[in-house]
PDB file of N, CA and C in Angstrom:
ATOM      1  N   UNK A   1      67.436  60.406 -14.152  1.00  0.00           N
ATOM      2  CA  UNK A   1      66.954  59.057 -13.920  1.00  0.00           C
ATOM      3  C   UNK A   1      67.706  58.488 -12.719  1.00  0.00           C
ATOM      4  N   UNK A   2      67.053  58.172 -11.814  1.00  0.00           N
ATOM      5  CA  UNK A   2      67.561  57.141 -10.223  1.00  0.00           C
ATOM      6  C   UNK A   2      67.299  56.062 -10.199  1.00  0.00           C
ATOM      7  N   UNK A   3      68.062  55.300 -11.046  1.00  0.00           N
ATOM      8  CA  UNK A   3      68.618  53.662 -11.105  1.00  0.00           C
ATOM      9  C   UNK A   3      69.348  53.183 -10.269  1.00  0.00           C
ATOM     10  N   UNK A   4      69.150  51.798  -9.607  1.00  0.00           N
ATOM     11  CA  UNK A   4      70.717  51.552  -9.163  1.00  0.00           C
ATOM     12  C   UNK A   4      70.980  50.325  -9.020  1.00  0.00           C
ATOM     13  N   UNK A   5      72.221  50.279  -9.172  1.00  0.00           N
ATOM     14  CA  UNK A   5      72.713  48.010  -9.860  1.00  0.00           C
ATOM     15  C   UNK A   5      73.131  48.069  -8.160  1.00  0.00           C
ATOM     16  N   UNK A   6      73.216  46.970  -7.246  1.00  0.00           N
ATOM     17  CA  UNK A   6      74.121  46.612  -6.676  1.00  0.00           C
ATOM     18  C   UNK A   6      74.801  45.703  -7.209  1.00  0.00           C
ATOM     19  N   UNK A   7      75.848  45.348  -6.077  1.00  0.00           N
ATOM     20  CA  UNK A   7      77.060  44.249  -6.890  1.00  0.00           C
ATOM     21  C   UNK A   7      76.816  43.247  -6.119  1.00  0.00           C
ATOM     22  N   UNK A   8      75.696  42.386  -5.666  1.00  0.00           N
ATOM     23  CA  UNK A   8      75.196  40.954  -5.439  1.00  0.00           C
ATOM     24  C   UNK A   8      76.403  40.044  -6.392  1.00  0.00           C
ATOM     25  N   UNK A   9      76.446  40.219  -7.354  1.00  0.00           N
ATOM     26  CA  UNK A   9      77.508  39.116  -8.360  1.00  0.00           C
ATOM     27  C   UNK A   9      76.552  37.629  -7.708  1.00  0.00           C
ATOM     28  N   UNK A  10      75.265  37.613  -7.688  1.00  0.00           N
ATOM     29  CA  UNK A  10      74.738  36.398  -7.483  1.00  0.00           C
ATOM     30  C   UNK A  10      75.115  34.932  -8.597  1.00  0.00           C
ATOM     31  N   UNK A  11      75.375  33.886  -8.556  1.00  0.00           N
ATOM     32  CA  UNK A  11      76.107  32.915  -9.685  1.00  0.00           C
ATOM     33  C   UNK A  11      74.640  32.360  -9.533  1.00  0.00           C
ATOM     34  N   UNK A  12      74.585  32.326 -11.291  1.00  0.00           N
ATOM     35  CA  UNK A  12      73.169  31.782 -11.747  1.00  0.00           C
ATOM     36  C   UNK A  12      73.267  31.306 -12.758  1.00  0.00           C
ATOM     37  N   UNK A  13      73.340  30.040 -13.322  1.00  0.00           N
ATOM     38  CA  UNK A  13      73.577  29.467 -14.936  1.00  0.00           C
ATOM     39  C   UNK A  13      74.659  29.730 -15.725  1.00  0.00           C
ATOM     40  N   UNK A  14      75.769  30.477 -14.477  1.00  0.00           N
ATOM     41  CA  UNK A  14      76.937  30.574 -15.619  1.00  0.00           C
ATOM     42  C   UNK A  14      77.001  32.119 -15.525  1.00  0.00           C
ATOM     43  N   UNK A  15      76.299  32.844 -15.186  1.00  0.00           N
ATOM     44  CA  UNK A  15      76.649  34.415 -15.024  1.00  0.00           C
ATOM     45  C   UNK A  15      76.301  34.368 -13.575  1.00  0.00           C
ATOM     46  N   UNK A  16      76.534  36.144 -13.181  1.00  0.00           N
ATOM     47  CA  UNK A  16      76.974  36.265 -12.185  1.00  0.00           C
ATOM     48  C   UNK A  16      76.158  37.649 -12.309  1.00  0.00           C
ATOM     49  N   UNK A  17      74.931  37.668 -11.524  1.00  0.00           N
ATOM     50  CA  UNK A  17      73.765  38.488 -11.398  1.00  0.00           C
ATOM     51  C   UNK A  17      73.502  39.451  -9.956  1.00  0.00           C
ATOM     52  N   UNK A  18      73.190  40.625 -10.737  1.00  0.00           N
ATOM     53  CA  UNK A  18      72.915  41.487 -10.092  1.00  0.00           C
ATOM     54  C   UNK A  18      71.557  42.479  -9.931  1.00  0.00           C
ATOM     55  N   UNK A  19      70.833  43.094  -8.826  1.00  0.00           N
ATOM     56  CA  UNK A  19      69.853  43.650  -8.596  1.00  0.00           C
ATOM     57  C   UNK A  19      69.595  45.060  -9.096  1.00  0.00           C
ATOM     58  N   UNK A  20      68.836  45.428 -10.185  1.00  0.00           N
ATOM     59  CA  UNK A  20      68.219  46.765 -10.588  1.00  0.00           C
ATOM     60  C   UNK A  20      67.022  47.177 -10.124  1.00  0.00           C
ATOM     61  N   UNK A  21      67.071  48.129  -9.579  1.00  0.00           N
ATOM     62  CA  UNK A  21      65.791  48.895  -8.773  1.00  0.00           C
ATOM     63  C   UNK A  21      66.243  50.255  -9.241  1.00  0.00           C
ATOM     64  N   UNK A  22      65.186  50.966  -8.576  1.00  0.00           N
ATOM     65  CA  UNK A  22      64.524  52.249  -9.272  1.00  0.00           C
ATOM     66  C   UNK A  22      63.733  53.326  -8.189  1.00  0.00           C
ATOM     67  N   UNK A  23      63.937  54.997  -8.250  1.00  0.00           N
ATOM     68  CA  UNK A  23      62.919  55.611  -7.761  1.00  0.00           C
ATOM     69  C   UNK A  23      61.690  55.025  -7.986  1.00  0.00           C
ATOM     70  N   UNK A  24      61.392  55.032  -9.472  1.00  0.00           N
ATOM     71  CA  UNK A  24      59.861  54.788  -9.705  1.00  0.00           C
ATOM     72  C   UNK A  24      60.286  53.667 -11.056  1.00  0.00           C
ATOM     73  N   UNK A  25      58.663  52.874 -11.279  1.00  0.00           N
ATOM     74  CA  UNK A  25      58.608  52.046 -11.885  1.00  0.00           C
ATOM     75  C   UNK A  25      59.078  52.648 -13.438  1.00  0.00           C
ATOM     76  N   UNK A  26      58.848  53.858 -13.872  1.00  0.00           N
ATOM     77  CA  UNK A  26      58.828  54.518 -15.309  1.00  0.00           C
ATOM     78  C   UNK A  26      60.688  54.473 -15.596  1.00  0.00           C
ATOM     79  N   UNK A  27      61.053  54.551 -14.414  1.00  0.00           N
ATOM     80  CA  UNK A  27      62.649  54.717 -14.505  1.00  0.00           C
ATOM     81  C   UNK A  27      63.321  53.091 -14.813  1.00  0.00           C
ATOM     82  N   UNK A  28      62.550  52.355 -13.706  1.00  0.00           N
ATOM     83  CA  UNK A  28      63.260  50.877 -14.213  1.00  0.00           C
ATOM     84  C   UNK A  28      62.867  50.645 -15.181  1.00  0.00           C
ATOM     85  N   UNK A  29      61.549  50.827 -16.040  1.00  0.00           N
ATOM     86  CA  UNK A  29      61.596  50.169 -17.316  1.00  0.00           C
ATOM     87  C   UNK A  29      62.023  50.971 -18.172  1.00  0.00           C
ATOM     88  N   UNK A  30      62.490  52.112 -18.542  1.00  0.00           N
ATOM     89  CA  UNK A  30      62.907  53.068 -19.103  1.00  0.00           C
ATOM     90  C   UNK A  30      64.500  52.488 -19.030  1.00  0.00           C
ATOM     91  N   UNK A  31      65.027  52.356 -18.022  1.00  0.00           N
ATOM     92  CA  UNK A  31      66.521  51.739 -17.952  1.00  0.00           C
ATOM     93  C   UNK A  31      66.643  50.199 -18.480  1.00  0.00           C
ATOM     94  N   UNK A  32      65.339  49.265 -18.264  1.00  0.00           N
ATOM     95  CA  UNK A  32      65.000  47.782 -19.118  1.00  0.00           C
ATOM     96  C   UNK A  32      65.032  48.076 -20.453  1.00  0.00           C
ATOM     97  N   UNK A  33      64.518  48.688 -20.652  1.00  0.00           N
ATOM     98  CA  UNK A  33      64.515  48.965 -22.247  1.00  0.00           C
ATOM     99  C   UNK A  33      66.062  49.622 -23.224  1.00  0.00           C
ATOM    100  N   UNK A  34      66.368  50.455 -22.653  1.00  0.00           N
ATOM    101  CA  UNK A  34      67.525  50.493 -22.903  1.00  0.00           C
ATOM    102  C   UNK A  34      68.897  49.414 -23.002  1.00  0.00           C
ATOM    103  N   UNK A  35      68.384  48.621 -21.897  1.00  0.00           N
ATOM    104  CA  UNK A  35      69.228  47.276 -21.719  1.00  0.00           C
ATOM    105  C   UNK A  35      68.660  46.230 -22.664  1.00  0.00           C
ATOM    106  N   UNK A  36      67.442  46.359 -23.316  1.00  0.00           N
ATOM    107  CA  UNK A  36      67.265  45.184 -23.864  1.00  0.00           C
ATOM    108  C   UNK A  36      66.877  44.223 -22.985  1.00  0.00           C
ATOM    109  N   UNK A  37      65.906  44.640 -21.942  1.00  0.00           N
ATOM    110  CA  UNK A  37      65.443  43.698 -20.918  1.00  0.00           C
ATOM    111  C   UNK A  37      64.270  43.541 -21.079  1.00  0.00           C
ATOM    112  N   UNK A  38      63.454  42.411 -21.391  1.00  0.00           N
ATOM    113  CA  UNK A  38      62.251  42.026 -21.618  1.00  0.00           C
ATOM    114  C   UNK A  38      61.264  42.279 -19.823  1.00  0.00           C
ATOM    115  N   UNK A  39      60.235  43.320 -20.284  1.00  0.00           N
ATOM    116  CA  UNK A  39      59.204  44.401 -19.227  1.00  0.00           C
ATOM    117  C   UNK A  39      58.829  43.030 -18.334  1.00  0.00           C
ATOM    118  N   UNK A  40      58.735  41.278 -19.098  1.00  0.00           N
ATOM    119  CA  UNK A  40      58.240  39.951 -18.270  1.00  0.00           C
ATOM    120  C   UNK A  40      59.008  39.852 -17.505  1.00  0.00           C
ATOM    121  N   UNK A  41      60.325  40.184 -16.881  1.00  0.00           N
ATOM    122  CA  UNK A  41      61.340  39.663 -16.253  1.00  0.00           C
ATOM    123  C   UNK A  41      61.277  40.656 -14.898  1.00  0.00           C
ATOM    124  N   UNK A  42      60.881  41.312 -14.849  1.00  0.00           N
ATOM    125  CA  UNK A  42      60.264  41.904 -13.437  1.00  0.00           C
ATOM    126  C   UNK A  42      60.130  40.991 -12.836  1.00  0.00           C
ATOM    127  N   UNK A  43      60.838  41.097 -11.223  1.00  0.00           N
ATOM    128  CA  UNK A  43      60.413  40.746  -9.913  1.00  0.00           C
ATOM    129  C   UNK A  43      59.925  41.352  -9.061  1.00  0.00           C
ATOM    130  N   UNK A  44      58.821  41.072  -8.606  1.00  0.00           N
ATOM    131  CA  UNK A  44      57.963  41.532  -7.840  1.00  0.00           C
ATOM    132  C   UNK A  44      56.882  42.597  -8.054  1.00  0.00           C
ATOM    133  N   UNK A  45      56.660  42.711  -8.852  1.00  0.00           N
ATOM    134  CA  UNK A  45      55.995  44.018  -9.243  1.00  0.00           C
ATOM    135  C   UNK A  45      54.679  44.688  -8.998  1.00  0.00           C
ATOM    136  N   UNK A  46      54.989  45.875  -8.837  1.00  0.00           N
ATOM    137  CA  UNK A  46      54.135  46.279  -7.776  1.00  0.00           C
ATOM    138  C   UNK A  46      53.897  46.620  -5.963  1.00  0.00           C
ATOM    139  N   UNK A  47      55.008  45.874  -6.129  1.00  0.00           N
ATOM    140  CA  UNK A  47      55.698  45.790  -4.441  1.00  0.00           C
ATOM    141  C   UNK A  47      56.811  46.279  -4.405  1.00  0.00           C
ATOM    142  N   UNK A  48      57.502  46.781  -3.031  1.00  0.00           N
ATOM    143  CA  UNK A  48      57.839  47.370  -2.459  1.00  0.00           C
ATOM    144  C   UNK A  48      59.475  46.872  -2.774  1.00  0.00           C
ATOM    145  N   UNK A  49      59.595  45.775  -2.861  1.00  0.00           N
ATOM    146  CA  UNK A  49      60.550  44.874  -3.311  1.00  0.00           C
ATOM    147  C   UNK A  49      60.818  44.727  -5.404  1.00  0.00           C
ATOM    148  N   UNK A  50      60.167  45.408  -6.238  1.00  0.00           N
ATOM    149  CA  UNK A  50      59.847  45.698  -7.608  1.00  0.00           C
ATOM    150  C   UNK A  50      61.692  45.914  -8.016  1.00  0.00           C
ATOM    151  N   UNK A  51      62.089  44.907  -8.967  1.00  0.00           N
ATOM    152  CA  UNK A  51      63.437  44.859  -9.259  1.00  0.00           C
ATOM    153  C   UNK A  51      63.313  43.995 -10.387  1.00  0.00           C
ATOM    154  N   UNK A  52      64.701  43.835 -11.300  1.00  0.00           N
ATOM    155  CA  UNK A  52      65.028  43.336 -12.544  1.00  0.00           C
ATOM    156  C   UNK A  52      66.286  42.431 -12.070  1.00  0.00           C
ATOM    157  N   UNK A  53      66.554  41.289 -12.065  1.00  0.00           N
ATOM    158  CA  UNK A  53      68.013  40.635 -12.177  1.00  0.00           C
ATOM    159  C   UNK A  53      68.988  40.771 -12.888  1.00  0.00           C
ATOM    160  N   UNK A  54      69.746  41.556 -13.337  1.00  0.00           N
ATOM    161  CA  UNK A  54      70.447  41.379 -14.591  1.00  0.00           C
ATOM    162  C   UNK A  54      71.633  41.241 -14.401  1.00  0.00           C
ATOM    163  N   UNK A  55      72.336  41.019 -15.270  1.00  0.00           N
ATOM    164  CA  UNK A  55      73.876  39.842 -15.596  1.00  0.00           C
ATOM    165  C   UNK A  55      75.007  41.027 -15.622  1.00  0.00           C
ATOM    166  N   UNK A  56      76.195  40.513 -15.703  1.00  0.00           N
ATOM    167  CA  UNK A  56      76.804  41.304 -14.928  1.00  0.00           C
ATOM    168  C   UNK A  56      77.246  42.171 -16.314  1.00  0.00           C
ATOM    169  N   UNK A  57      77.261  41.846 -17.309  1.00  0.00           N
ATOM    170  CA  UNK A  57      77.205  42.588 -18.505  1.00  0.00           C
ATOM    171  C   UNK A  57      76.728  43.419 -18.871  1.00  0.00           C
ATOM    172  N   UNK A  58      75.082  43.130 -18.445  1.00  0.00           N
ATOM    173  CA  UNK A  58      74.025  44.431 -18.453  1.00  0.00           C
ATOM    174  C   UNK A  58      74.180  45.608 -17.000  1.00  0.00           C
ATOM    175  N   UNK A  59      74.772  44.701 -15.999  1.00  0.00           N
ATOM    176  CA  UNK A  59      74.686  46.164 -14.936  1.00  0.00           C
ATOM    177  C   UNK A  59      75.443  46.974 -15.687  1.00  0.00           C
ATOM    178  N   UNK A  60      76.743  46.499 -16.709  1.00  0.00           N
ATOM    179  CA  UNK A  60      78.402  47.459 -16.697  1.00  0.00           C
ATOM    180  C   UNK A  60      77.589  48.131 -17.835  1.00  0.00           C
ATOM    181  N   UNK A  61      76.446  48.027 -18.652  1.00  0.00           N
ATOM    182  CA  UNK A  61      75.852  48.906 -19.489  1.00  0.00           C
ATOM    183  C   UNK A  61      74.900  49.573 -18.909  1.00  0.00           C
ATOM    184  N   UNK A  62      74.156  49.147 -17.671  1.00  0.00           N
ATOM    185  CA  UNK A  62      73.369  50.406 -16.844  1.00  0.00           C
ATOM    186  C   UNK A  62      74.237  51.484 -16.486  1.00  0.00           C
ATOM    187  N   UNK A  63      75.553  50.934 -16.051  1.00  0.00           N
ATOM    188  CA  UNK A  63      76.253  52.250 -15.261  1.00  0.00           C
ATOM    189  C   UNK A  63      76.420  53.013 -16.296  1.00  0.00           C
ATOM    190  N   UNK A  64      76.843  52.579 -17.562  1.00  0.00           N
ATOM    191  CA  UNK A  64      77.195  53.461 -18.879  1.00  0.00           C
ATOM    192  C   UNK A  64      75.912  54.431 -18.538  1.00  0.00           C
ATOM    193  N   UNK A  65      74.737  53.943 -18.725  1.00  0.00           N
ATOM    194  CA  UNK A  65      73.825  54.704 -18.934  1.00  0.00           C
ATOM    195  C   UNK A  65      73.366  55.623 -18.210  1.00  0.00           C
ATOM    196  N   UNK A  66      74.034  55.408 -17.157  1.00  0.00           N
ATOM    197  CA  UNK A  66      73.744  56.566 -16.071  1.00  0.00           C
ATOM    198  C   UNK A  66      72.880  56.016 -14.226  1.00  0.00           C
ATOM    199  N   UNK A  67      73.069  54.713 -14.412  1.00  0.00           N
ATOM    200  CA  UNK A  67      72.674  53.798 -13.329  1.00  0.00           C
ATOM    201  C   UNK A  67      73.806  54.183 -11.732  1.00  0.00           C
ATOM    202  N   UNK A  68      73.252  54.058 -10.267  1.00  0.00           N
ATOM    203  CA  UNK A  68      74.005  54.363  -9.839  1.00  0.00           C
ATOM    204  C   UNK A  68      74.796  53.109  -9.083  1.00  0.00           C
ATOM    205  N   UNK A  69      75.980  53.135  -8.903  1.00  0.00           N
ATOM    206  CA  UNK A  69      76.632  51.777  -8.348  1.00  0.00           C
ATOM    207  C   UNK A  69      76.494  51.724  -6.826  1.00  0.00           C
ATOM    208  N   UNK A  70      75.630  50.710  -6.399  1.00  0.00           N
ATOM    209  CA  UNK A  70      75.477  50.449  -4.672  1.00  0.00           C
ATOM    210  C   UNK A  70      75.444  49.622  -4.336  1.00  0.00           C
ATOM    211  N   UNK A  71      76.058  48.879  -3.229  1.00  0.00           N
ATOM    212  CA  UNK A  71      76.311  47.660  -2.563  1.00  0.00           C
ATOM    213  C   UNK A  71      75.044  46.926  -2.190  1.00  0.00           C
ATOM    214  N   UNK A  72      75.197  45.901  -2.366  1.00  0.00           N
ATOM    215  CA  UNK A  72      73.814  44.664  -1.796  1.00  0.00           C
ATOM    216  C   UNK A  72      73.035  45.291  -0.630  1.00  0.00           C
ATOM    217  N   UNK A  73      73.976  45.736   0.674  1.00  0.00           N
ATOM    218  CA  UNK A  73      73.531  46.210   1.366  1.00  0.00           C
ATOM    219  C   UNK A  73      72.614  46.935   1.655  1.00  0.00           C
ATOM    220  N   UNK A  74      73.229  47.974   0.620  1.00  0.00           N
ATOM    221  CA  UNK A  74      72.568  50.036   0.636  1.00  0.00           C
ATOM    222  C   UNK A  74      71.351  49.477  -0.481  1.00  0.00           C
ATOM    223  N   UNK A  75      71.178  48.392  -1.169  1.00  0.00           N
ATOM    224  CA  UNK A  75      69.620  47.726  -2.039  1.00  0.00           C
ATOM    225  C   UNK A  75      68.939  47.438  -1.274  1.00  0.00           C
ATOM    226  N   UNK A  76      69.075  46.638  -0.204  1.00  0.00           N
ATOM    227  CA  UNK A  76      68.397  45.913   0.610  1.00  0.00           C
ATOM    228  C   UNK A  76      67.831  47.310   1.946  1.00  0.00           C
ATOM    229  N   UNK A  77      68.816  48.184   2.341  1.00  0.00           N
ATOM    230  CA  UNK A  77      67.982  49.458   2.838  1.00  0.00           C
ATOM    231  C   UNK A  77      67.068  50.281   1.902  1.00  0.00           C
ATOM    232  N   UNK A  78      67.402  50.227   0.775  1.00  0.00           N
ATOM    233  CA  UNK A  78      66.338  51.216  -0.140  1.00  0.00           C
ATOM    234  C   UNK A  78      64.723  50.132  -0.007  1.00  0.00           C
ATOM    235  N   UNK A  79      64.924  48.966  -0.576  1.00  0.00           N
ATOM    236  CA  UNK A  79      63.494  47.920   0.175  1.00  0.00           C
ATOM    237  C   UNK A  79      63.250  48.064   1.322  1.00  0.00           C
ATOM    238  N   UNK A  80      63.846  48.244   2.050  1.00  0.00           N
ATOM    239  CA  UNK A  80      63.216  48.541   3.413  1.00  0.00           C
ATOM    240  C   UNK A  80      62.460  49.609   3.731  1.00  0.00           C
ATOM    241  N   UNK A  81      63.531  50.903   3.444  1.00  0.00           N
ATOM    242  CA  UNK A  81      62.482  52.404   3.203  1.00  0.00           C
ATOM    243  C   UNK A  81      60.808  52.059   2.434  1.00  0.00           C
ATOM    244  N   UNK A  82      61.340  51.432   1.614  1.00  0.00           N
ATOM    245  CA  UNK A  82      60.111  51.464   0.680  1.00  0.00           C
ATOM    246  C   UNK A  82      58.987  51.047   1.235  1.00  0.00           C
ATOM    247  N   UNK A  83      59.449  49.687   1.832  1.00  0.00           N
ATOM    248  CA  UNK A  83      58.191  49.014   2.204  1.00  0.00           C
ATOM    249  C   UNK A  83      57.961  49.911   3.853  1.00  0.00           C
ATOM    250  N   UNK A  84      58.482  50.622   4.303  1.00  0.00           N
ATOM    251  CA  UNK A  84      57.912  51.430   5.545  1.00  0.00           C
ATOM    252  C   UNK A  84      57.258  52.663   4.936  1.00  0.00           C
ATOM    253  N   UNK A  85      57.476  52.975   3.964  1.00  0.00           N
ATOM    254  CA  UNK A  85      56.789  54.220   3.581  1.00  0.00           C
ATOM    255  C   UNK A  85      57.652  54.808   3.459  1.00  0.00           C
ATOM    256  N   UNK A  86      59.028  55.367   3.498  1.00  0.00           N
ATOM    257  CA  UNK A  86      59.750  56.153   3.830  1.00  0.00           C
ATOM    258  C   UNK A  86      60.323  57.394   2.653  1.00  0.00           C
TER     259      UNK A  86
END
C-alpha cells in the first residue's frame, strides 16, 4: 500500500492537521478506513488533488500502518505529477 501523511501540522480547531494522499483512490480509502475516517471527508475527489485531512493523531496511526512520512513539499510535487499526467 502507497500512502503518504505529510507534516503540514496545519492548526485547525485545536489540532494540528495533516495531508493523506495515495497511489490510487482504493489505497486512500483502504488506509481511511483503517483510521476510522469517514469515506465523506474526502477532498477533492476525483481530482488530481484527491486527499483526506487528518489530525495529527491519525497521521502517527497511518505511519503505524504502513503510511509513508513526506514533507508538505514532496505532497505538493506528487499533485503536481498527477495533475500533468506524470
Amino acid at each position: 500500500m502507497t500512502v503518504y501523511v505529510d507534516n503540514a501540522m496545519i492548526p485547525f480547531r485545536g489540532m494540528r492537521m495533516s495531508h493523506m494522499l495515495a497511489d490510487t483512490r482504493d489505497e486512500l480509502l483502504h488506509m481511511a478506513t483503517l483510521l476510522q475516517t469517514d469515506h465523506k471527508w474526502i477532498q477533492y475527489k476525483g481530482t488530481h488533488k484527491e486527499h483526506f485531512d487528518i489530525c495529527e493523531r491519525r497521521r502517527l496511526l497511518a505511519l503505524e500502518y504502513g503510511a509513508i512520512a513526506i514533507s508538505y513539499k514532496q505532497a505538493g510535487r506528487i499533485v503536481y505529477r498527477r495533475r500533468k499526467g506524470l
